[in-house]
C-alpha atoms as a PDB file:
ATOM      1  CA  UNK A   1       0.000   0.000   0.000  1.00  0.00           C
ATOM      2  CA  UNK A   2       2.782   2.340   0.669  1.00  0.00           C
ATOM      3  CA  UNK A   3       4.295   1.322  -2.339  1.00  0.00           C
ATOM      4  CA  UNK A   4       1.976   2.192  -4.517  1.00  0.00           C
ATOM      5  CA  UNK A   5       1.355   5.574  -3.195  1.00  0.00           C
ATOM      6  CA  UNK A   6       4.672   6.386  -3.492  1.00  0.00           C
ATOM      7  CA  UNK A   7       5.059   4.890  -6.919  1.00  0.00           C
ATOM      8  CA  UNK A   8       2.551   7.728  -7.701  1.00  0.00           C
ATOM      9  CA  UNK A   9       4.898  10.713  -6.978  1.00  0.00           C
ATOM     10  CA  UNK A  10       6.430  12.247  -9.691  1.00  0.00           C
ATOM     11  CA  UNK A  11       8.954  14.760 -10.259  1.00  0.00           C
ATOM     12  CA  UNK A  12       6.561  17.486 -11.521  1.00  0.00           C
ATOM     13  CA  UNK A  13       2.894  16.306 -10.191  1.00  0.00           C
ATOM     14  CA  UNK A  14       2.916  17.190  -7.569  1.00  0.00           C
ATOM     15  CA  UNK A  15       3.603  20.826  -5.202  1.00  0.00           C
ATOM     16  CA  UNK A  16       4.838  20.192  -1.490  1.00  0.00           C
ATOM     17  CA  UNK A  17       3.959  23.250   0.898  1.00  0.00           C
ATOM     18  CA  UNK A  18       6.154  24.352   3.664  1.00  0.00           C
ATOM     19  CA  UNK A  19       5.135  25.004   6.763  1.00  0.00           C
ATOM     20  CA  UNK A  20       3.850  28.648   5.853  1.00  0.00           C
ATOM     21  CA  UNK A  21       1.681  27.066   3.341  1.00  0.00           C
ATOM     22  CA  UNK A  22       4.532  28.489   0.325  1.00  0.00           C
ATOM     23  CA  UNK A  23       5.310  26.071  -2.477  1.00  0.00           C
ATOM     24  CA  UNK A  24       8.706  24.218  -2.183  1.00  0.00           C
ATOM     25  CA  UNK A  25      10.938  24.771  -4.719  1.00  0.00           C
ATOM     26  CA  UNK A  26      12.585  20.935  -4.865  1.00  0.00           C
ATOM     27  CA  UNK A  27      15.337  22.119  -7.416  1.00  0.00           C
ATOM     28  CA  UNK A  28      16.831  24.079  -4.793  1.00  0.00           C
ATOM     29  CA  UNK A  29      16.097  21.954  -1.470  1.00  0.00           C
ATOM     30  CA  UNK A  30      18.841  21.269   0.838  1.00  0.00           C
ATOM     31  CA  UNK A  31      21.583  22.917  -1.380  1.00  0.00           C
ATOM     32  CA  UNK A  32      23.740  23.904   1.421  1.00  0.00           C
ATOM     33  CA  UNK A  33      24.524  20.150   1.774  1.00  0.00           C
ATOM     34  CA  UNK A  34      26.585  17.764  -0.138  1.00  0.00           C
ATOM     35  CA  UNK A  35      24.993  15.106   0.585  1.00  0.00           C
ATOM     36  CA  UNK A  36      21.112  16.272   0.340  1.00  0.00           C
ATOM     37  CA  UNK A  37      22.117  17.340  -3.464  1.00  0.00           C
ATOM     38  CA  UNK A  38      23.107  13.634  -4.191  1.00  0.00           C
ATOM     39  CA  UNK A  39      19.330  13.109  -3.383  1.00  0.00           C
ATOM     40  CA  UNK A  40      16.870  12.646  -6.451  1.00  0.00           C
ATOM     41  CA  UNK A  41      13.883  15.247  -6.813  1.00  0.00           C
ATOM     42  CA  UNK A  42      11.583  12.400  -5.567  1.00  0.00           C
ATOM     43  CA  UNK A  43      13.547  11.836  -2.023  1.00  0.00           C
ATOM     44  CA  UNK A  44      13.705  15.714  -1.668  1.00  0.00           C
ATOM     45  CA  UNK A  45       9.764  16.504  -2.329  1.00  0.00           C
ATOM     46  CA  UNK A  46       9.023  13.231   0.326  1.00  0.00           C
ATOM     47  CA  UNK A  47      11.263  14.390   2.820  1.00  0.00           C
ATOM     48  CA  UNK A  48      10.163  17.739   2.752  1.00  0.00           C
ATOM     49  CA  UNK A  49       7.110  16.656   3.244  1.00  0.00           C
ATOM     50  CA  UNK A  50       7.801  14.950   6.031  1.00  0.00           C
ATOM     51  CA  UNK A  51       8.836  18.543   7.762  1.00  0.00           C
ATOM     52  CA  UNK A  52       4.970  19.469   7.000  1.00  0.00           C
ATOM     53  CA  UNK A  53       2.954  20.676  10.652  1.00  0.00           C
ATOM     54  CA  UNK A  54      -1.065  21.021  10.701  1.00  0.00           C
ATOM     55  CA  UNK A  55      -3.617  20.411  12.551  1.00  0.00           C
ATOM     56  CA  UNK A  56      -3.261  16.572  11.757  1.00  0.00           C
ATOM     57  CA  UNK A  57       0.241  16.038  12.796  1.00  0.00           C
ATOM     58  CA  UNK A  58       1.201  14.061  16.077  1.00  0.00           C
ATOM     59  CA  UNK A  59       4.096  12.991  18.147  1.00  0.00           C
ATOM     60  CA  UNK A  60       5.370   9.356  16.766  1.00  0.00           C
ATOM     61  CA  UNK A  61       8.242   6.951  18.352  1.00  0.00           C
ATOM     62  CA  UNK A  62      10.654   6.514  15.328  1.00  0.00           C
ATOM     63  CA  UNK A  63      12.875   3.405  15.602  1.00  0.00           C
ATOM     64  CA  UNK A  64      16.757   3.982  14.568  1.00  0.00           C
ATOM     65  CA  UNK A  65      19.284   1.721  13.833  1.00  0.00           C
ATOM     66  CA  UNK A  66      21.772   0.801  16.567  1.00  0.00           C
ATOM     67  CA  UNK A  67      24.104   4.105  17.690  1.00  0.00           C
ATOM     68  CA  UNK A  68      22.814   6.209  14.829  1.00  0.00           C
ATOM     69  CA  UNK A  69      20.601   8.547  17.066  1.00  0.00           C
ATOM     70  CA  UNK A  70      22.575  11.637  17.106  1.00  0.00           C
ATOM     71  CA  UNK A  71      22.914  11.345  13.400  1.00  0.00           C
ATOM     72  CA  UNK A  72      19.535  11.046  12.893  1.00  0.00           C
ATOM     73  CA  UNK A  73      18.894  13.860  15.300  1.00  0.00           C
ATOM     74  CA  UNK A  74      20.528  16.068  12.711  1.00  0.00           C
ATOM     75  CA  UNK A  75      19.296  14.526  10.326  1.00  0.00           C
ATOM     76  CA  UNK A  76      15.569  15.641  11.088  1.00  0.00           C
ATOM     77  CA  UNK A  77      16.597  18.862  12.087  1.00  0.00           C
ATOM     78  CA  UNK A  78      17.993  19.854   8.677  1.00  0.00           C
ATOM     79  CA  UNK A  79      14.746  18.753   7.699  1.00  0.00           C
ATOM     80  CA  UNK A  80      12.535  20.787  10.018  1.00  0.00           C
ATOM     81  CA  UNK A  81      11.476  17.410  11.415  1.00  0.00           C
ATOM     82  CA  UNK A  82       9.981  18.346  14.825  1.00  0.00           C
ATOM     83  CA  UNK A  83      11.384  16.132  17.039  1.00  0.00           C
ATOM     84  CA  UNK A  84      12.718  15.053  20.553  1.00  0.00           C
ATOM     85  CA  UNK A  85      15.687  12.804  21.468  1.00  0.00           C
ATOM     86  CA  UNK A  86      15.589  11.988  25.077  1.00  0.00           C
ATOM     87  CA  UNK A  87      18.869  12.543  26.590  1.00  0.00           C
ATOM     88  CA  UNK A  88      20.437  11.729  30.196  1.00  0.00           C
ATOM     89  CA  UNK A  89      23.847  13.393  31.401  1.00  0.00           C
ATOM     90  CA  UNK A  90      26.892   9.931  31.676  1.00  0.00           C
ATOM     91  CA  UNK A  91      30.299  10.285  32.479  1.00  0.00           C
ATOM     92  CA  UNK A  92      32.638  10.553  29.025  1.00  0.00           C
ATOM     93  CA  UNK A  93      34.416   7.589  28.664  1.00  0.00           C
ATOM     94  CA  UNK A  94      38.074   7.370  29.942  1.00  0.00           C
ATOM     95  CA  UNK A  95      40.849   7.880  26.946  1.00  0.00           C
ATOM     96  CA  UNK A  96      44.046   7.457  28.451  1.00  0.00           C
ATOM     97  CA  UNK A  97      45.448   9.701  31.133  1.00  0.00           C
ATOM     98  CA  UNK A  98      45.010   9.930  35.298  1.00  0.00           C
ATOM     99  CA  UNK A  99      43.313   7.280  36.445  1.00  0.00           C
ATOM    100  CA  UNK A 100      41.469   9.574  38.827  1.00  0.00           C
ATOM    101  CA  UNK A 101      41.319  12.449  36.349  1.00  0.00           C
ATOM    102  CA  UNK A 102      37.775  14.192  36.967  1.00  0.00           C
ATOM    103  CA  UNK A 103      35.823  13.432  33.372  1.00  0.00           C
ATOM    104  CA  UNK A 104      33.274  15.624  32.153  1.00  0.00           C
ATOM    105  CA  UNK A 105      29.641  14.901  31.541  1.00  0.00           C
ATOM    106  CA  UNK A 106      28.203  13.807  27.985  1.00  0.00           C
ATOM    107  CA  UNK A 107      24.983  14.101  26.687  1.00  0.00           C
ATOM    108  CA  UNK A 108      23.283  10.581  25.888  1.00  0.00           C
ATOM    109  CA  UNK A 109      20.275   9.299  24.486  1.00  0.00           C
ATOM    110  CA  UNK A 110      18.100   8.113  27.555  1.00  0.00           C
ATOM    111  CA  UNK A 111      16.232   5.737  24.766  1.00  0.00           C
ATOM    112  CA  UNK A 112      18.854   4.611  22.518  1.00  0.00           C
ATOM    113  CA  UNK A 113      17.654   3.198  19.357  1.00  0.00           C
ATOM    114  CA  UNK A 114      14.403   5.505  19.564  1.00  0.00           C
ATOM    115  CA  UNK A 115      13.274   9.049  18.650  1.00  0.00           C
ATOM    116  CA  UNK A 116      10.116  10.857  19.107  1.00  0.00           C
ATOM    117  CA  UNK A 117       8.642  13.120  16.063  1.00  0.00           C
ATOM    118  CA  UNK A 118       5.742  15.158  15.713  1.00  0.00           C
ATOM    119  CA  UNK A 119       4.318  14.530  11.693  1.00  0.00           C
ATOM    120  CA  UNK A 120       1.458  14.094   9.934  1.00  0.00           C
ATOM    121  CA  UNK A 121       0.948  10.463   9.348  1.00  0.00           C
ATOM    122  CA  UNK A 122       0.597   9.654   5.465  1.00  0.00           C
ATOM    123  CA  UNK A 123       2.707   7.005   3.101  1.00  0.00           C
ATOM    124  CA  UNK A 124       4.835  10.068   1.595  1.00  0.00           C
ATOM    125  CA  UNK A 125       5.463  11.129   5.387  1.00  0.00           C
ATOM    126  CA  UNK A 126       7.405   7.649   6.397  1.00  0.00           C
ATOM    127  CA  UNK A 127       8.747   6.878   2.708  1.00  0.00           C
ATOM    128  CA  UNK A 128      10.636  10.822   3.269  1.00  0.00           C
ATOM    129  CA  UNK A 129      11.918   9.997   6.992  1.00  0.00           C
ATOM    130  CA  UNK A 130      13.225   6.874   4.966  1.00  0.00           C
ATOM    131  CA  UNK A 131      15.582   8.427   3.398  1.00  0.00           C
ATOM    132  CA  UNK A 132      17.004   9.605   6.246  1.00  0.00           C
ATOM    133  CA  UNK A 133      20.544   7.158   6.741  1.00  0.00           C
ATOM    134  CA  UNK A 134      19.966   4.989  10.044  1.00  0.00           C
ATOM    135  CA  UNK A 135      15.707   5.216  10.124  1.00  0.00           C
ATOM    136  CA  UNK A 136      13.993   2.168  10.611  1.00  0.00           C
ATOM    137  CA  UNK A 137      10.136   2.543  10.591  1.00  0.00           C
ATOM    138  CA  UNK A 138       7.601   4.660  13.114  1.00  0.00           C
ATOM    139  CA  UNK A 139       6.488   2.183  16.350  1.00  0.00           C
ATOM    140  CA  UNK A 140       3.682   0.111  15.195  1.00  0.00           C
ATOM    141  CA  UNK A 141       4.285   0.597  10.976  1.00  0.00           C
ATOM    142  CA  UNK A 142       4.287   3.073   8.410  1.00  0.00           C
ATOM    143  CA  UNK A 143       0.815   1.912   8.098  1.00  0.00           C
ATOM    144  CA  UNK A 144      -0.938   1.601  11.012  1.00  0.00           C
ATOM    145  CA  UNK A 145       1.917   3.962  13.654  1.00  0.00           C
ATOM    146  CA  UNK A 146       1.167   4.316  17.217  1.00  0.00           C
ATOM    147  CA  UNK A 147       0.337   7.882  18.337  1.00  0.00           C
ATOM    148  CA  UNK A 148       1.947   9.384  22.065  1.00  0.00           C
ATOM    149  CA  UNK A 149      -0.019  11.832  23.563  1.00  0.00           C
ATOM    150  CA  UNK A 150       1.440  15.321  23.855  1.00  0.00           C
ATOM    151  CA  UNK A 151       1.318  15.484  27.570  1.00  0.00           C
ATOM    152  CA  UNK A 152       3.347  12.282  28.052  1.00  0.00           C
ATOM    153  CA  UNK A 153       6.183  13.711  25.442  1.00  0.00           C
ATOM    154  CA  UNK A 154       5.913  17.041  27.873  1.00  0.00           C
ATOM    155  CA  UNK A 155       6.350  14.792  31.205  1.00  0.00           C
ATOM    156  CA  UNK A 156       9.025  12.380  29.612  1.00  0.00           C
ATOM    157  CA  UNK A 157      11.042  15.717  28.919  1.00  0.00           C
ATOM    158  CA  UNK A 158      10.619  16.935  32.351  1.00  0.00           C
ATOM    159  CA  UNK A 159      11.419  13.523  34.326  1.00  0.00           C
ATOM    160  CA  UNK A 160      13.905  12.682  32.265  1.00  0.00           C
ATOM    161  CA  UNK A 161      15.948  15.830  31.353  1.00  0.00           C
ATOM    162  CA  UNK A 162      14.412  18.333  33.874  1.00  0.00           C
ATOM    163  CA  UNK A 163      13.782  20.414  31.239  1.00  0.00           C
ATOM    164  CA  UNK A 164      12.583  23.771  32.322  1.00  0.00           C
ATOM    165  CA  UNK A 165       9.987  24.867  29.575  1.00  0.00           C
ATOM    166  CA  UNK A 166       8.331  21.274  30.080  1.00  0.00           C
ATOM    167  CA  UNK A 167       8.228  21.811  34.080  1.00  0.00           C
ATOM    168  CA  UNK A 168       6.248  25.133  33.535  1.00  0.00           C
ATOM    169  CA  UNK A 169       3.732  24.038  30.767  1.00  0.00           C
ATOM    170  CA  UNK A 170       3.225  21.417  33.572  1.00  0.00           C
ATOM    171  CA  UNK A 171       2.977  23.965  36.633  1.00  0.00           C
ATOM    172  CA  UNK A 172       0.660  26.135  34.337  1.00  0.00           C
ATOM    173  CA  UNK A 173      -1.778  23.461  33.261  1.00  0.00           C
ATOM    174  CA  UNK A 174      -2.626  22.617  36.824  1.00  0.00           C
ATOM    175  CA  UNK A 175      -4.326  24.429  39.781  1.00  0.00           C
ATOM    176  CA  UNK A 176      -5.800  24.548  43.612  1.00  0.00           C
ATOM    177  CA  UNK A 177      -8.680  21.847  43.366  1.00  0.00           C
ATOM    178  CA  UNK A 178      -7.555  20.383  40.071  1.00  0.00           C
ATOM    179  CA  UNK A 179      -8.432  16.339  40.047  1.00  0.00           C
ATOM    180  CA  UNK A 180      -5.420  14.223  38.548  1.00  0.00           C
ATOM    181  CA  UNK A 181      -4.607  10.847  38.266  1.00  0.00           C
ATOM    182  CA  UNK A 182      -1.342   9.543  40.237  1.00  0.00           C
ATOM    183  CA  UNK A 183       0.719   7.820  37.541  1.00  0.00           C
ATOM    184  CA  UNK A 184       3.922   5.876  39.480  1.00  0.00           C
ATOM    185  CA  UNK A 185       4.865   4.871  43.046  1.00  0.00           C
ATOM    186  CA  UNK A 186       2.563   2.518  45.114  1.00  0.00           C
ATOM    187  CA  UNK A 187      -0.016   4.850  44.259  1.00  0.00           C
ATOM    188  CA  UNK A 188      -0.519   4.548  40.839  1.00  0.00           C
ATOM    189  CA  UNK A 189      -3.857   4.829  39.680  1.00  0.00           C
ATOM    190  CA  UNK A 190      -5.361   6.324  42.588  1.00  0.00           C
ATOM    191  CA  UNK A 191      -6.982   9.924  42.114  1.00  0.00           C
ATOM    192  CA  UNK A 192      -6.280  12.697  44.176  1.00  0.00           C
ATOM    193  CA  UNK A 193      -7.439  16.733  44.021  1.00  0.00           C
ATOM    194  CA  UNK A 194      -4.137  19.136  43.974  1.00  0.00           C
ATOM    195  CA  UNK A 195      -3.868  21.110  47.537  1.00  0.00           C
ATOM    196  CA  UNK A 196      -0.919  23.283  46.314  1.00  0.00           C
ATOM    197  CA  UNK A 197       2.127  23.296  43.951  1.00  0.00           C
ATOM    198  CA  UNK A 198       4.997  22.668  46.315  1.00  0.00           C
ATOM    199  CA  UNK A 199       7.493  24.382  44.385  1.00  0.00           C
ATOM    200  CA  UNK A 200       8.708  24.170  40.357  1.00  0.00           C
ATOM    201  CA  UNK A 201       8.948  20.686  40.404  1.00  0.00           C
ATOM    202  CA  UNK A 202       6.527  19.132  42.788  1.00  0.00           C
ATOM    203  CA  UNK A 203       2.566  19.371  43.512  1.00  0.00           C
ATOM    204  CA  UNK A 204       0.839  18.836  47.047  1.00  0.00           C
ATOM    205  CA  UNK A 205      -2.175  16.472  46.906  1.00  0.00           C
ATOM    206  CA  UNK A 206      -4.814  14.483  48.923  1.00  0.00           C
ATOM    207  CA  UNK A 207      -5.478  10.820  48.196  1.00  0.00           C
ATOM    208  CA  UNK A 208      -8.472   9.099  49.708  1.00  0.00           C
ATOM    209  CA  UNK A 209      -7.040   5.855  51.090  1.00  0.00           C
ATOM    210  CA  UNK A 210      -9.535   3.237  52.218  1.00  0.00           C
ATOM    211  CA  UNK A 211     -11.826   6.383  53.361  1.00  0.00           C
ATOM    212  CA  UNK A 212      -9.397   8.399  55.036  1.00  0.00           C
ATOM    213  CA  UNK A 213      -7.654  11.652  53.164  1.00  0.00           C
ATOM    214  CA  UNK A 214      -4.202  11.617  53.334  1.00  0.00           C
ATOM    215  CA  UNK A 215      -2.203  14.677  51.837  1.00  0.00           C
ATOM    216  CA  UNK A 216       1.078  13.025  49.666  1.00  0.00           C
ATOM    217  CA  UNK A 217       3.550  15.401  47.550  1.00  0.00           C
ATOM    218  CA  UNK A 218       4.647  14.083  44.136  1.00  0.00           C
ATOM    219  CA  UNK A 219       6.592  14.975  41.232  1.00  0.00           C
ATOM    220  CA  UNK A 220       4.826  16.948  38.478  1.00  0.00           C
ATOM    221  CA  UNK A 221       5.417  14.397  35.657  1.00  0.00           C
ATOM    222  CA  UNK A 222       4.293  11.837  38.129  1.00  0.00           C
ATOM    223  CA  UNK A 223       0.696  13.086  37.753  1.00  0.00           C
ATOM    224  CA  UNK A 224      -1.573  13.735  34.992  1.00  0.00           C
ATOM    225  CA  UNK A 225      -4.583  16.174  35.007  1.00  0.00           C
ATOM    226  CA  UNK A 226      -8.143  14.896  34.866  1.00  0.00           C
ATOM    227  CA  UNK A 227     -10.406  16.491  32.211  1.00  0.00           C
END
């Protein structure tokens, strides 16, 4: 199926938008790199296509082949690929040198192998990430991908990376008498109304356990909003 539909591109066919709705000019995509000029027209219309944002487009987990991450990182960023690539702070490894010479911290994918990207879902879509050296496929197949809600992409990048921006979209989505679901610890799946937000990273909250209400304190990403 996503075969055919690609078959069906053609060089001239066909008139990708960018993201401000202007036609891209293909003959000219990607010219400020060697290696996106070796590209045919075809590969350069699909992957910029694959940079397209609507209302349609949601996060997806891609899968990449085995220590290619980073490339593929950069990869989608040249391509205006939204996307996120989990990363934890590890110790560089030792080259030589003191034995007890203090090393400096590395960046590291905290998911090695996968990378999360926000696109909208269609055969051109995963045939242009494709072309991208070191991508697999999209979590569940090109044609039938698995969807993450926004809100867990937003948590995973404050748990993870205590990033800032994702702590405060958190903070400012919840309030005093909010309901929210407790989502880890021995309390998971219990509901519990939000007293007060402890501080950046934390939110006050009473549980009803076994009839009694019993204020806890857990970590904003730990906790998800009710509608």
């Amino acid at each position: 199926m996503m075969r055919a539909d690609v078959k069906r591109l053609s060089e001239a066919d066909r008139a990708w938008l960018d993201r401000n709705g202007e036609p891209i000019n293909v003959d000219r995509a990607w010219q400020k790199s060697d290696r996106r000029i070796a590209l045919t027209r075809r590969e350069q219309a699909m992957l910029a296509a694959a940079g397209m944002d609507g209302p349609e487009a949601r996060w997806y987990v891609l899968r990449v082949e085995e220590r290619a991450d980073i490339a593929v990182d950069k990869s989608l960023e040249e391509a205006n690929v939204e996307r996120v690539m989990l990363s934890i702070k590890v110790d560089a490894k030792r080259r030589g040198g003191r034995k007890h010479q203090k090393l400096e911290q590395v960046d590291a994918p905290a998911f090695p192998g996968y990378i999360f990207v926000r696109v909208v879902s269609c055969p051109v879509t995963w045939a242009g990430l494709r072309t991208i050296k070191g991508v697999v496929d999209p979590i569940g197949g090109a044609h039938c991908p698995m969807p993450v809600n926004d809100q867990e992409i937003v948590k995973f990048q404050a748990r993870i990376q205590n990033d800032p921006e994702a702590v405060a979209v958190l903070t400012n989505a919840m309030k005093v008498g909010d309901r929210v679901a407790i989502d880890s610890g021995p309390f998971s799946g219990f509901e519990a109304v939000v007293l007060m937000m402890a501080d950046k990273r934390k939110v006050g909250v009473e549980v009803d356990i076994f009839g009694r209400a019993v204020p806890l304190t857990f970590d904003l990403a730990d906790v998800t909003k009710l509608e």
